[in-house]
N, C-alpha and C. Protein backbone atom coordinates (compact mmCIF):
# COMPACT_ATOMS: atom_id res chain seq x y z
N UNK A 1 25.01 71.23 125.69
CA UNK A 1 24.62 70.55 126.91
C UNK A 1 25.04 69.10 126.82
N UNK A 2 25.05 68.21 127.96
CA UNK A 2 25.55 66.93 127.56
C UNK A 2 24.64 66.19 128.56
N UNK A 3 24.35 65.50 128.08
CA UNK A 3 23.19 64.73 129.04
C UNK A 3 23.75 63.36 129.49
N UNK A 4 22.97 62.70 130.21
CA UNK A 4 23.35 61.17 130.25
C UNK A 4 22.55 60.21 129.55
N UNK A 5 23.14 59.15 129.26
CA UNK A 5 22.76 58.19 128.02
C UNK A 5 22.77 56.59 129.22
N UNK A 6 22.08 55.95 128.70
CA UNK A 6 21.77 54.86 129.64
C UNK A 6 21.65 53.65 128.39
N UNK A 7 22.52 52.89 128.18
CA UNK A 7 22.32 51.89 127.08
C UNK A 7 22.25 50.53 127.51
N UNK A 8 21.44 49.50 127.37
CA UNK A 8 21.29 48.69 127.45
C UNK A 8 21.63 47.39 126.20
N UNK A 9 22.21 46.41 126.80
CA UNK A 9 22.14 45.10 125.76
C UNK A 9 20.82 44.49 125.45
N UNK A 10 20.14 44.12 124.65
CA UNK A 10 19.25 43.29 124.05
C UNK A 10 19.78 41.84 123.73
N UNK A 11 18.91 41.18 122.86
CA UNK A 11 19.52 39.86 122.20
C UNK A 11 20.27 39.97 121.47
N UNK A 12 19.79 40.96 120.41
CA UNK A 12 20.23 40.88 118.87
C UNK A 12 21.24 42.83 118.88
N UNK A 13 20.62 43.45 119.52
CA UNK A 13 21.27 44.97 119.61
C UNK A 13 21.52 45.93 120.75
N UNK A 14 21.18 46.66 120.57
CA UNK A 14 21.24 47.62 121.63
C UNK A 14 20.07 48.74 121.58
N UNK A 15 20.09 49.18 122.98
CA UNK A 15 19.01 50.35 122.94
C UNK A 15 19.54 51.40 124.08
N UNK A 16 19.24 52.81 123.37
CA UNK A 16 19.23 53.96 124.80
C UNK A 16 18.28 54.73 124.99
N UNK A 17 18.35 55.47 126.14
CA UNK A 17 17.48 56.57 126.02
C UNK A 17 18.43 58.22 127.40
N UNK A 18 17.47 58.69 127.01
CA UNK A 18 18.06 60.04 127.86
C UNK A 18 17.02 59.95 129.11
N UNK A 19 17.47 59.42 130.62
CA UNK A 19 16.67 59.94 131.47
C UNK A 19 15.86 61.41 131.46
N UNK A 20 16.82 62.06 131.02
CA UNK A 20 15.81 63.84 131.08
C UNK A 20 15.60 64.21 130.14
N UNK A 21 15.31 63.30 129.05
CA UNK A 21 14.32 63.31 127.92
C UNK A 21 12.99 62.51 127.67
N UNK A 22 12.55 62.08 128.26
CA UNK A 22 11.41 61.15 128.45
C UNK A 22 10.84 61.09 126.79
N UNK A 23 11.00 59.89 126.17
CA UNK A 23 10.49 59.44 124.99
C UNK A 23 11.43 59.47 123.76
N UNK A 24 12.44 59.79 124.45
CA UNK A 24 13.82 60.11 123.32
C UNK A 24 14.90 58.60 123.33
N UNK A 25 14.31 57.69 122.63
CA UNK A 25 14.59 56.44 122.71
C UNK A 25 15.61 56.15 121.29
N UNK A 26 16.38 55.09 121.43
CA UNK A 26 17.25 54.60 119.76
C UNK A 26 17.66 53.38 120.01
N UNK A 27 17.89 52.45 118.43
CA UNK A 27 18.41 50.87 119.14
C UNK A 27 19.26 51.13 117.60
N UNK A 28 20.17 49.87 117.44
CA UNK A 28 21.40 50.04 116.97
C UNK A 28 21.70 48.57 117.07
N UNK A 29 22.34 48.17 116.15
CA UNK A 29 23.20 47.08 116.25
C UNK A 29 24.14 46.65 116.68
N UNK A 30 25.28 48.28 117.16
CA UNK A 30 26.55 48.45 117.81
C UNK A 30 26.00 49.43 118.79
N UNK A 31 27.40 49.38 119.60
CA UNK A 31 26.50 50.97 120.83
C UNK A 31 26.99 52.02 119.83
N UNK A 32 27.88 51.83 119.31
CA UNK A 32 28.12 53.56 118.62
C UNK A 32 27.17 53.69 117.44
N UNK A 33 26.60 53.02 116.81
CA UNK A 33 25.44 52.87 115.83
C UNK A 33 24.32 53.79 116.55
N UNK A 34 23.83 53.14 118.22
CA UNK A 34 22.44 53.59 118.46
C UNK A 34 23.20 54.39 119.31
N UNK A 35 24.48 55.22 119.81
CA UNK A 35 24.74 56.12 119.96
C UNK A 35 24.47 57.22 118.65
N UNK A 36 25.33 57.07 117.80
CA UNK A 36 24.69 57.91 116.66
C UNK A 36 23.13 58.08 116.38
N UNK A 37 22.55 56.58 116.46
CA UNK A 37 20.92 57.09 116.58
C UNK A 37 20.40 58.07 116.91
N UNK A 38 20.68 58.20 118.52
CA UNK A 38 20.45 58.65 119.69
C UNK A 38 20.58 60.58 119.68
N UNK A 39 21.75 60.58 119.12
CA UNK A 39 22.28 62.04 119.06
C UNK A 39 21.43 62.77 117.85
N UNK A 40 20.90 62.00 116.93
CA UNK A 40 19.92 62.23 115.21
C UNK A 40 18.61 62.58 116.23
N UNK A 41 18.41 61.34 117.05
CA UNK A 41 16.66 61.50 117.58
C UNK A 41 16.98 62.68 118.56
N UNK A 42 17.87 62.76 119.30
CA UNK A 42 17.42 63.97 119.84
C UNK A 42 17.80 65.51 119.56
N UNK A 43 18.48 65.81 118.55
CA UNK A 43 18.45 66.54 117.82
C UNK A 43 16.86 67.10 116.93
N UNK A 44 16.16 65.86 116.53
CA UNK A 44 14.85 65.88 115.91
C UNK A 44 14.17 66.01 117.00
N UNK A 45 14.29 65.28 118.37
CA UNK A 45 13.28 65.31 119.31
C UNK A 45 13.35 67.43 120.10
N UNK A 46 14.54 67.41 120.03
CA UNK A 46 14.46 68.88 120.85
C UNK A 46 13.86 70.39 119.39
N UNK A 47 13.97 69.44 118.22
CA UNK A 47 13.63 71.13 117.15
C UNK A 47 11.88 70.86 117.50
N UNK A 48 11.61 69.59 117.78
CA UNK A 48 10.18 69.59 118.03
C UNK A 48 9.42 70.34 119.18
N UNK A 49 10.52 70.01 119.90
CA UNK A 49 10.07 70.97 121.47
C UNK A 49 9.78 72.26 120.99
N UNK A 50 11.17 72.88 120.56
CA UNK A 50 11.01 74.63 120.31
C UNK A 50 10.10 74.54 119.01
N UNK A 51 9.44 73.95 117.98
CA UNK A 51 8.57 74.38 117.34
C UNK A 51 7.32 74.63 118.18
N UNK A 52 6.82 73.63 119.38
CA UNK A 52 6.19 73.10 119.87
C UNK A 52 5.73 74.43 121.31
N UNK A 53 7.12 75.12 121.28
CA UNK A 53 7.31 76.15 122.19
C UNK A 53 7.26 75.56 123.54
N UNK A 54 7.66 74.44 123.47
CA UNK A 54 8.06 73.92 124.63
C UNK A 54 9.85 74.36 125.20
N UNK A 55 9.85 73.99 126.86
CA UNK A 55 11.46 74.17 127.43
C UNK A 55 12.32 72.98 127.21
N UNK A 56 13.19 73.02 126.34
CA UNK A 56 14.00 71.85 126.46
C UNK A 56 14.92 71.97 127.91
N UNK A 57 14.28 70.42 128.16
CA UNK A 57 14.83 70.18 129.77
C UNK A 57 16.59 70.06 130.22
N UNK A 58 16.70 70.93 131.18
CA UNK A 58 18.06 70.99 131.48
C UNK A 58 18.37 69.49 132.15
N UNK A 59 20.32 69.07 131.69
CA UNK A 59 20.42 68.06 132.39
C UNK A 59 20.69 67.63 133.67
N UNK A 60 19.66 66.97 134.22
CA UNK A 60 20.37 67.11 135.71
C UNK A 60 20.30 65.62 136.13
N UNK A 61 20.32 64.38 135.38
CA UNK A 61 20.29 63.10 135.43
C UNK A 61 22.17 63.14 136.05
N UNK A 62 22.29 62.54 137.36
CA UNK A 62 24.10 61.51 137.40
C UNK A 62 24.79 60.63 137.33
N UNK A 63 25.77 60.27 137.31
CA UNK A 63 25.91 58.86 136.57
C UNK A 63 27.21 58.59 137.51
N UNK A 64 27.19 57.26 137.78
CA UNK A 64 27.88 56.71 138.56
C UNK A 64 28.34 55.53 138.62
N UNK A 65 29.17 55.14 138.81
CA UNK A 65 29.15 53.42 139.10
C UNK A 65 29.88 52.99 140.49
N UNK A 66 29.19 51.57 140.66
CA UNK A 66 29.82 51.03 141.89
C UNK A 66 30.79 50.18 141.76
N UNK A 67 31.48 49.47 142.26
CA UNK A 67 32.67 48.22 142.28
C UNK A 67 31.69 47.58 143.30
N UNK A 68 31.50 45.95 142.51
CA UNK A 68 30.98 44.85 143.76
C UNK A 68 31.59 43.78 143.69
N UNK A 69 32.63 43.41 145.17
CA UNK A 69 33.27 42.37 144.58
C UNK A 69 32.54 40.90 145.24
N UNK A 70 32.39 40.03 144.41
CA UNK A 70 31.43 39.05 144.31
C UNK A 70 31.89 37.96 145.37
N UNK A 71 31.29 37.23 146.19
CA UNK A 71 32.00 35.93 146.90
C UNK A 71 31.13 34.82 146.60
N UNK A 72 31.90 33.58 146.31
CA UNK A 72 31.10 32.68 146.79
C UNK A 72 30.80 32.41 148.21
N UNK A 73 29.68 32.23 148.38
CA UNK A 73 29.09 32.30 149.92
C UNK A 73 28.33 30.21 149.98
N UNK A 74 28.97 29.61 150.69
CA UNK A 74 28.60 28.48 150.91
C UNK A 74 26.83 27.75 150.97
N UNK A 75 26.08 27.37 150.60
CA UNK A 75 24.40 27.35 150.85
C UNK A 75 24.15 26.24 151.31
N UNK A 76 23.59 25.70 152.42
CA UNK A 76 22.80 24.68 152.81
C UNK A 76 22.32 23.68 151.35
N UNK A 77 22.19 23.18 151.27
CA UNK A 77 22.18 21.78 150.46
C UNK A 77 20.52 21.76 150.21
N UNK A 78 19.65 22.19 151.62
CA UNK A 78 18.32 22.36 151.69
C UNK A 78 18.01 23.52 150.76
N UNK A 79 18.42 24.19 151.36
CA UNK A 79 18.71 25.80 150.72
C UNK A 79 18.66 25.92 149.38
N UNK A 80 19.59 25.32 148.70
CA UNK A 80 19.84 25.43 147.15
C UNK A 80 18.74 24.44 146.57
N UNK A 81 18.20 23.15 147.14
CA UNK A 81 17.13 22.97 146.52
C UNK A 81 15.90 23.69 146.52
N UNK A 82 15.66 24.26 147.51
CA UNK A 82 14.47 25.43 147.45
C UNK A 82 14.36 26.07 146.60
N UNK A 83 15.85 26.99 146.08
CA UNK A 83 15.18 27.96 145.31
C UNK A 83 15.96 26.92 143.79
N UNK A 84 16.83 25.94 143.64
CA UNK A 84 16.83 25.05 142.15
C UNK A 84 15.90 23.94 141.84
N UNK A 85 15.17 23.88 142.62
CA UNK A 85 14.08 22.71 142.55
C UNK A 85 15.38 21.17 143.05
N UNK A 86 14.49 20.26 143.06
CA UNK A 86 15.30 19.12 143.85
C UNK A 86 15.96 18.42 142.52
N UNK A 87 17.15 18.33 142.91
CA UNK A 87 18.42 18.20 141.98
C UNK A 87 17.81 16.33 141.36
N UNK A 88 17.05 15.61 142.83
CA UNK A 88 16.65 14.46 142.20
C UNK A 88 16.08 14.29 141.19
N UNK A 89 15.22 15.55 140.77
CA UNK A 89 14.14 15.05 140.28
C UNK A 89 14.18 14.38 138.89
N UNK A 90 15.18 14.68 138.27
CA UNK A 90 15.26 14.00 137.01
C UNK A 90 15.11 12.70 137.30
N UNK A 91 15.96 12.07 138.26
CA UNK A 91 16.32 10.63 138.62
C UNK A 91 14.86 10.09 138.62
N UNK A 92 14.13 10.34 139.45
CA UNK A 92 12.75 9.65 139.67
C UNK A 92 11.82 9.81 138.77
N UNK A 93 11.89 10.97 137.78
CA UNK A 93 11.34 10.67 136.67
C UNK A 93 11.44 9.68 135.71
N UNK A 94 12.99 9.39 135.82
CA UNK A 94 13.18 8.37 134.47
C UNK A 94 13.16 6.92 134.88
N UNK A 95 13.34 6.57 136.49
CA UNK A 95 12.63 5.48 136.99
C UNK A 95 11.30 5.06 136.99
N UNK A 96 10.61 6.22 137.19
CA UNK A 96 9.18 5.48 137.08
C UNK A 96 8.29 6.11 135.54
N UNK A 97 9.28 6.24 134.73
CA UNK A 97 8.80 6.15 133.04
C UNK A 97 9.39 4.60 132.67
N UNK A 98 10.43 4.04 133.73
CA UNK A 98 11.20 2.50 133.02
C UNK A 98 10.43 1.57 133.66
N UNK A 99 9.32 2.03 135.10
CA UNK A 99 8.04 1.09 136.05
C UNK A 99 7.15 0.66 134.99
C-alpha cells in the first residue's frame, strides 16, 4: 500500500506523519532520515494493529499541489502602518530618552 507522508521543516529537523494513520509520527535530521524513521514506525505501528486485531486503515489521504504566483500589490502608507506598527516610532523614542 502506499500512503501519503506530509513532512514538515522545524528549526533544527524535520518531522512527518501519515494522515491515515493517526499517531504514526517521526522527526529526523534530514527528510530521508525521518523518511526512513517513518517507514520503521509504521511498520511497528501497523504489527501493533494486527496483534491488537485491529483494521489497518486503507489509504485514501490525496496529495496535491498548487502553483501561486505572488505579486507585489502596492499598500496605502496608512495601511502598512496598521498592521507594522508606526515606522516613527523608534524616532520618538530616542528623542524623548535625549529630553
Amino acid at each position: 500500500m502506499r500512503y501519503a507522508v506530509v513532512i514538515e521543516k522545524a528549526k533544527r529537523n524535520y518531522s512527518a506523519y501519515i494522515p491515515d494513520v493517526p499517531g504514526c509520527i517521526a522527526t529526523g535530521k534530514t527528510v530521508q532520515q525521518t523518511l526512513s524513521s517513518l517507514r520503521e514506525a509504521l511498520e511497528f505501528h501497523f504489527e501493533g494493529m494486527r496483534e491488537d486485531g485491529e483494521k489497518i486503515p486503507d489509504p485514501e489521504t490525496l496529495v496535491d499541489y498548487i502553483d501561486v504566483g505572488l505579486q507585489t500589490v502596492p499598500i496605502d502608507s496608512h495601511i502598512a502602518t496598521k498592521f507594522r506598527g508606526d515606522p516613527n516610532r523608534r524616532k520618538r523614542a530616542s528623542e524623548k530618552q535625549s529630553a
